[in-house]
Protein backbone atom coordinates (compact mmCIF):
# COMPACT_ATOMS: atom_id res chain seq x y z
CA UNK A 1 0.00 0.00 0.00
CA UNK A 2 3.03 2.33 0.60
CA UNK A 3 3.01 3.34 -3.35
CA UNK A 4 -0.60 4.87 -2.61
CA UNK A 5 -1.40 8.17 -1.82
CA UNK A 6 -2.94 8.04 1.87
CA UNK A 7 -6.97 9.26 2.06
CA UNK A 8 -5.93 10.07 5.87
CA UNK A 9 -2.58 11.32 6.94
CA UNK A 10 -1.61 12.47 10.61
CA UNK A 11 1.50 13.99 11.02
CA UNK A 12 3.82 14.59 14.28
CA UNK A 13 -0.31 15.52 15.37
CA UNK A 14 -0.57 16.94 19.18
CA UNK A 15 -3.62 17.63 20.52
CA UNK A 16 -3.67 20.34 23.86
CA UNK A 17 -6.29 21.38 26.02
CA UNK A 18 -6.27 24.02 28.44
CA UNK A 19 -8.25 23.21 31.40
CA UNK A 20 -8.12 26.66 33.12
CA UNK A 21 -3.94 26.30 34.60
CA UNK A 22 -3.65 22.88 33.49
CA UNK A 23 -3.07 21.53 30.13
CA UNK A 24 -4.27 18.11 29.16
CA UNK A 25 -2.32 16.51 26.17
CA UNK A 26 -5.10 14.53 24.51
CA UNK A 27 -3.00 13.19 21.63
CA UNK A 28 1.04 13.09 21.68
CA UNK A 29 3.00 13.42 18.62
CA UNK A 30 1.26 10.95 16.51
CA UNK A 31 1.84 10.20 12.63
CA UNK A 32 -0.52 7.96 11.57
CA UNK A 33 -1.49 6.89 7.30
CA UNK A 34 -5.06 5.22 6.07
CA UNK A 35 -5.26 3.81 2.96
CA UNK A 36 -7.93 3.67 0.75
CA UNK A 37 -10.20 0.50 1.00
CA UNK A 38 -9.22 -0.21 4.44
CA UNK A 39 -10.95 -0.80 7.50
CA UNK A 40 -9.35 0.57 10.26
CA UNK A 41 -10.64 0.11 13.92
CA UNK A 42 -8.95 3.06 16.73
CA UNK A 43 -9.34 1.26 20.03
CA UNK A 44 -8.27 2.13 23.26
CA UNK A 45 -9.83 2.59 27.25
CA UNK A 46 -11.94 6.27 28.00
CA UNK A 47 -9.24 8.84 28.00
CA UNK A 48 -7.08 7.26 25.33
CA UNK A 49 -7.51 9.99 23.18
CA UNK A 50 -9.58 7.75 20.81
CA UNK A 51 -12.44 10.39 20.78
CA UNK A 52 -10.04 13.62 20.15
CA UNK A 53 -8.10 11.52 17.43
CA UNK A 54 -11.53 11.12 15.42
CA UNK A 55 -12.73 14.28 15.75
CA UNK A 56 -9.14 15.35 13.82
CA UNK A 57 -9.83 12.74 11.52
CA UNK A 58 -13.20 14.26 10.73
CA UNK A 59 -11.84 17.38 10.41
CA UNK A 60 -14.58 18.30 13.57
CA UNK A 61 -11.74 19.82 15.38
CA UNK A 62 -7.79 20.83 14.57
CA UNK A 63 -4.38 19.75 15.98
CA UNK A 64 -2.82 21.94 18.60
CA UNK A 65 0.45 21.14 16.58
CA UNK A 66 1.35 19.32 13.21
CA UNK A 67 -0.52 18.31 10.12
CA UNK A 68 -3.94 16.43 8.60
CA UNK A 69 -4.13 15.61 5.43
CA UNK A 70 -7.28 14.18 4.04
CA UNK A 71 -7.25 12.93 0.53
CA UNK A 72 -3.92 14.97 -0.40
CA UNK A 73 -4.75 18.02 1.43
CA UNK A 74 -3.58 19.53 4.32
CA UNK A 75 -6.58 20.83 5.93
CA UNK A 76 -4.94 22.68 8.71
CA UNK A 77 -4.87 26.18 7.43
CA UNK A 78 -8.48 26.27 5.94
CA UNK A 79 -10.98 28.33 7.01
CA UNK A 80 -14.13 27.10 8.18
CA UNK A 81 -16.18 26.97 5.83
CA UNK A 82 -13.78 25.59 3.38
CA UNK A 83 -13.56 23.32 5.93
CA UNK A 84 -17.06 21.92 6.16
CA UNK A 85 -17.37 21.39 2.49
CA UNK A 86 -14.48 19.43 2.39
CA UNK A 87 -15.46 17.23 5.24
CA UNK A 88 -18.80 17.45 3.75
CA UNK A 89 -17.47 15.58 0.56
CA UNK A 90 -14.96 13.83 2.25
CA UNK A 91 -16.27 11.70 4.95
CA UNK A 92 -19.54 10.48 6.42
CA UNK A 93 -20.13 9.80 9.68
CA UNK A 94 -22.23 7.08 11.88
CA UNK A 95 -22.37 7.38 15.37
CA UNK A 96 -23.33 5.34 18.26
CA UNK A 97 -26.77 7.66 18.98
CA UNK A 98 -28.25 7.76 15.62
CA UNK A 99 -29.08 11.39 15.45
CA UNK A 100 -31.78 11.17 13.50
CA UNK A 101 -34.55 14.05 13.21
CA UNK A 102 -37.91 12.44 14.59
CA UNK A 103 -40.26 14.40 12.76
CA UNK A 104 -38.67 13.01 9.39
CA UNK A 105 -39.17 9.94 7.21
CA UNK A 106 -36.36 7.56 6.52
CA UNK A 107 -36.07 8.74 3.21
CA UNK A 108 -35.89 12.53 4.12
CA UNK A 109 -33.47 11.86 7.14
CA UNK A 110 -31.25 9.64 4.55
CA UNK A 111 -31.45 12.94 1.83
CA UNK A 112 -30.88 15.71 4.49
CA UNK A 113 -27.39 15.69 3.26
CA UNK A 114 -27.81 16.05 0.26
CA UNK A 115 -30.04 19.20 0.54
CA UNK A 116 -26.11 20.88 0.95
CA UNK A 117 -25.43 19.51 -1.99
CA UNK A 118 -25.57 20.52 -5.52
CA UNK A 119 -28.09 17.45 -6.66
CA UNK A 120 -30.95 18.18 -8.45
CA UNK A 121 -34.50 16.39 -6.66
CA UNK A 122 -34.44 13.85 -9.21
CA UNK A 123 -30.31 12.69 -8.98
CA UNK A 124 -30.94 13.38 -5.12
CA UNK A 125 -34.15 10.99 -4.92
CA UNK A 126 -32.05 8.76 -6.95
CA UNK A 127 -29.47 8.16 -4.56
CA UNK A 128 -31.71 7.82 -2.11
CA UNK A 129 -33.66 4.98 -3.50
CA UNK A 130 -30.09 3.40 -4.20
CA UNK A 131 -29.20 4.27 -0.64
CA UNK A 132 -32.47 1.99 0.78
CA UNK A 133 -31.71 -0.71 -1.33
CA UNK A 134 -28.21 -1.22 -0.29
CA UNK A 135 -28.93 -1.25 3.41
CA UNK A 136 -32.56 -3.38 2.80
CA UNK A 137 -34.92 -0.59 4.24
CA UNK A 138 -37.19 0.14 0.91
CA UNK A 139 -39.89 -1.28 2.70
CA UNK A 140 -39.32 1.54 5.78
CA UNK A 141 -38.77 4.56 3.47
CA UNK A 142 -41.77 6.49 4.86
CA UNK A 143 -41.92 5.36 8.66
CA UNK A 144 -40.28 7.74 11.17
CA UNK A 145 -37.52 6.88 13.60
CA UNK A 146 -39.98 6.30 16.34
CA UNK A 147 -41.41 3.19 14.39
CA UNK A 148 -38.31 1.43 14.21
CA UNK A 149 -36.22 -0.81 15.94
CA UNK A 150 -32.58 0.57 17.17
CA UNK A 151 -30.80 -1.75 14.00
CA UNK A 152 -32.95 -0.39 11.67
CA UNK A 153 -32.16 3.58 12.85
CA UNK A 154 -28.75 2.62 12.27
CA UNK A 155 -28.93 1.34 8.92
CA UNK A 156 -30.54 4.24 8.09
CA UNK A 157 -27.79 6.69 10.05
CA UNK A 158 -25.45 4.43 7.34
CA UNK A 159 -27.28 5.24 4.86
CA UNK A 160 -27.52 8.87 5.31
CA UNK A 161 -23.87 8.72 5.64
CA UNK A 162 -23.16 6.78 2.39
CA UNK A 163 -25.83 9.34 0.21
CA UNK A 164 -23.23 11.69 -0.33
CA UNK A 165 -20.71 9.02 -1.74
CA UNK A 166 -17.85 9.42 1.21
CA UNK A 167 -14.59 8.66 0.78
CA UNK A 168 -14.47 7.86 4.29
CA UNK A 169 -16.70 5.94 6.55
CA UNK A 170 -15.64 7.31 10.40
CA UNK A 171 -17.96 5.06 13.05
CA UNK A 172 -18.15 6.31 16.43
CA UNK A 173 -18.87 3.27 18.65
CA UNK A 174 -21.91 2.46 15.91
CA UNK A 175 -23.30 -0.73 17.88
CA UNK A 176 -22.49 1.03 21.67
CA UNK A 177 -26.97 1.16 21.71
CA UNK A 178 -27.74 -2.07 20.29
CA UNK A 179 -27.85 -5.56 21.63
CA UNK A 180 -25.24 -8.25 20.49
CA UNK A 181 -27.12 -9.45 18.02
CA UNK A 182 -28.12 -6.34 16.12
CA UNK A 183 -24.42 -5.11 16.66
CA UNK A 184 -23.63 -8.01 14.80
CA UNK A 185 -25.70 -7.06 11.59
CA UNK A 186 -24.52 -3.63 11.86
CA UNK A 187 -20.57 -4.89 12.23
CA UNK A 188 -20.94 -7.07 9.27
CA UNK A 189 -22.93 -4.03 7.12
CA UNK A 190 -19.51 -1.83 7.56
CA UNK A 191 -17.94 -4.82 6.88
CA UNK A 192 -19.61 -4.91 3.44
CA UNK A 193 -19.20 -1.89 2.71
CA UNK A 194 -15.57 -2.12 2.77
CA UNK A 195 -15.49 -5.43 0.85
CA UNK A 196 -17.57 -4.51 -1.55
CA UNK A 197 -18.26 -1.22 -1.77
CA UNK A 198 -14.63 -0.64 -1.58
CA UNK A 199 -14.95 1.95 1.32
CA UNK A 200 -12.47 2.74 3.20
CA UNK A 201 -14.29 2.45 6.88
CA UNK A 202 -12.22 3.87 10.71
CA UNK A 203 -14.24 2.69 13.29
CA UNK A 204 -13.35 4.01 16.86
CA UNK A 205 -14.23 1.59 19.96
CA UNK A 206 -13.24 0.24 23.17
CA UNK A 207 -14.11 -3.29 22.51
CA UNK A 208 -11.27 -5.66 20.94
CA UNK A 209 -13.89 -8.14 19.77
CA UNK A 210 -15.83 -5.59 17.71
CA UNK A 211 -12.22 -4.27 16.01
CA UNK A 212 -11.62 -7.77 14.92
CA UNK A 213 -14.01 -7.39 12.13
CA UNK A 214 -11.47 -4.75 10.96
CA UNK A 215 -7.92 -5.38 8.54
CA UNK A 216 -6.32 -2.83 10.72
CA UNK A 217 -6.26 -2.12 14.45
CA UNK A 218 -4.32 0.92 16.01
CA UNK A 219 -4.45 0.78 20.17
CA UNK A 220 -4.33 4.28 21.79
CA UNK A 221 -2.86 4.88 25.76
CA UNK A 222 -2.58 8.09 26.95
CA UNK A 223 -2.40 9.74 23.84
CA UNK A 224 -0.37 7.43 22.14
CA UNK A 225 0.16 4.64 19.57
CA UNK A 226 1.01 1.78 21.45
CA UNK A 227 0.18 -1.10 19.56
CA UNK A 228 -0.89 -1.85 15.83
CA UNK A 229 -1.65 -5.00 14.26
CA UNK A 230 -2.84 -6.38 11.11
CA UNK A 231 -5.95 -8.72 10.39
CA UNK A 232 -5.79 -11.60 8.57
CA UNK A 233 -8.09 -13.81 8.13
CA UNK A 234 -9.72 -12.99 11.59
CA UNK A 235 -6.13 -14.17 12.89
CA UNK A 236 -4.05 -11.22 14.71
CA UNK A 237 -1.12 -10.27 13.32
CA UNK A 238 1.15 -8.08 15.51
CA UNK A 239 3.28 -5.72 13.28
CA UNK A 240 4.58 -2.95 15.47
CA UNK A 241 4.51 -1.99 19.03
CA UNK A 242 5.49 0.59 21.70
C-alpha cells in the first residue's frame, strides 16, 4: 500500500487542552497513514484519546500542533467553511446515537445531506432509493424513527452517511446502543461496505472483539500509539509496538 497516496494522513499531530492552569495533552505526537479500502478500527480505554483523534480525523476539530491531510490536502490552514465542504465531501459519519430528526421519514433523514449539496431532486431521490436498497430498508422509506427498531435507525444513520458518496466511513462506537445481536448485523454491514463497496471504513471503539471485524487495528494509551496490528483472516497479526 506504501506506493498509494494516503486518504488520511496524521502527522507529528498533538492535541492540547487548556483546562483553566492545566493543560491536558489529549493526543502526543502521533503520525498515523489510512489507505484507501481499508478498514481501520482506533481502540483504546476512556481517556485514550480515541475520541479527540476522530474528531481530527473528521476534520470536527484541529491539531494543537502538526498536520492532517485528508485525501492529499492539508486541511490545517483552511478556514471554516472551506472546511465543512471538504469534510462534507470527504467523509460520512455514523455514530453510536443515531441522530436522527424524529419528525422526518427515513427517506428525508437519509437525503438531508444532500439538501447541501448541488443534486438536483431527481439525482438526489435517486441516490436515495439506491441508498435503501443497499442497506434493505425500501420497505421503511416512509416510517419515522420512532417506528423502528434501534438496528434499523442505524442502517438508516449508514445510509444517510453513504448518500453523499464518502470517501471515508468514520464510526463512532456504531453498535455502543444495540444488543449483540443487532451489533452483529450492523458490524458485518460496515464490513460490506468495505469489501464490496470498496470503502475505506475507521471505526473508533473500546471493545477488541468488535475491532476484529477490521484489517487494521491501532491501540491508543494516553495519547499514544502503542500497539498496531494487522488482520488476517480474523487471525491477529502483531506488526509494530510501543
Amino acid at each position: 500500500m506504501k506506493h498509494q497516496m494516503p486518504v488520511v494522513k496524521l502527522e507529528k499531530v498533538w492535541k492540547v487542552y487548556k483546562m483553566g492552569e492545566v493543560e491536558v495533552q489529549a493526543l502526543k505526537n502521533i503520525s498515523l497513514e489510512i489507505f484507501e479500502n481499508e478498514f481501520v478500527a482506533i481502540i483504546g480505554t476512556s481517556g485514550s484519546g480515541k475520541s479527540t483523534m476522530m474528531n481530527i480525523i473528521g476534520c470536527l476539530d484541529k491539531p494543537s500542533k502538526g498536520d492532517l491531510y485528508l485525501d492529499g490536502q492539508n486541511i490545517i490552514d483552511l478556514e471554516e467553511s472551506d472546511l465543512s465542504t471538504h469534510r462534507g465531501k470527504n467523509v460520512g459519519f455514523i455514530f453510536q446515537q443515531y441522530n436522527l430528526i424524529g419528525t422526518l421519514s427515513v427517506f428525508n433523514n437519509i437525503k438531508l445531506p444532500l439538501d447541501f449539496q448541488e443534486y438536483s431532486d431527481k439525482e438526489a431521490d435517486k441516490r436515495v432509493e439506491d441508498m435503501l436498497h443497499l442497506v434493505k430498508l425500501e420497505d421503511k422509506k416512509n416510517n419515522l424513527p420512532s417506528q423502528l427498531s434501534g438496528g434499523q435507525q442505524q442502517r438508516v444513520s449508514i445510509a444517510r452517511c453513504l448518500v453523499t458518496n464518502p470517501k471515508i466511513i468514520l464510526a463512532d462506537e456504531p453498535t455502543g446502543a444495540l444488543d449483540s445481536v443487532t451489533g452483529k448485523e450492523i458490524l458485518e454491514t460496515l464490513q460490506r461496505l468495505w469489501k464490496e463497496e470498496k470503502k475505506t471504513v475507521i471505526m473508533i471503539t473500546h471493545d477488541l472483539n468488535l475491532a476484529k471485524y477490521a484489517s487494521r487495528i491501532i491501540e491508543l494509551k494516553d495519547g499514544e500509539i502503542c500497539k498496531e496490528y494487522l488482520n488476517e483472516n480474523r487471525k491477529q497479526i502483531k506488526i509494530s509496538e510501543k
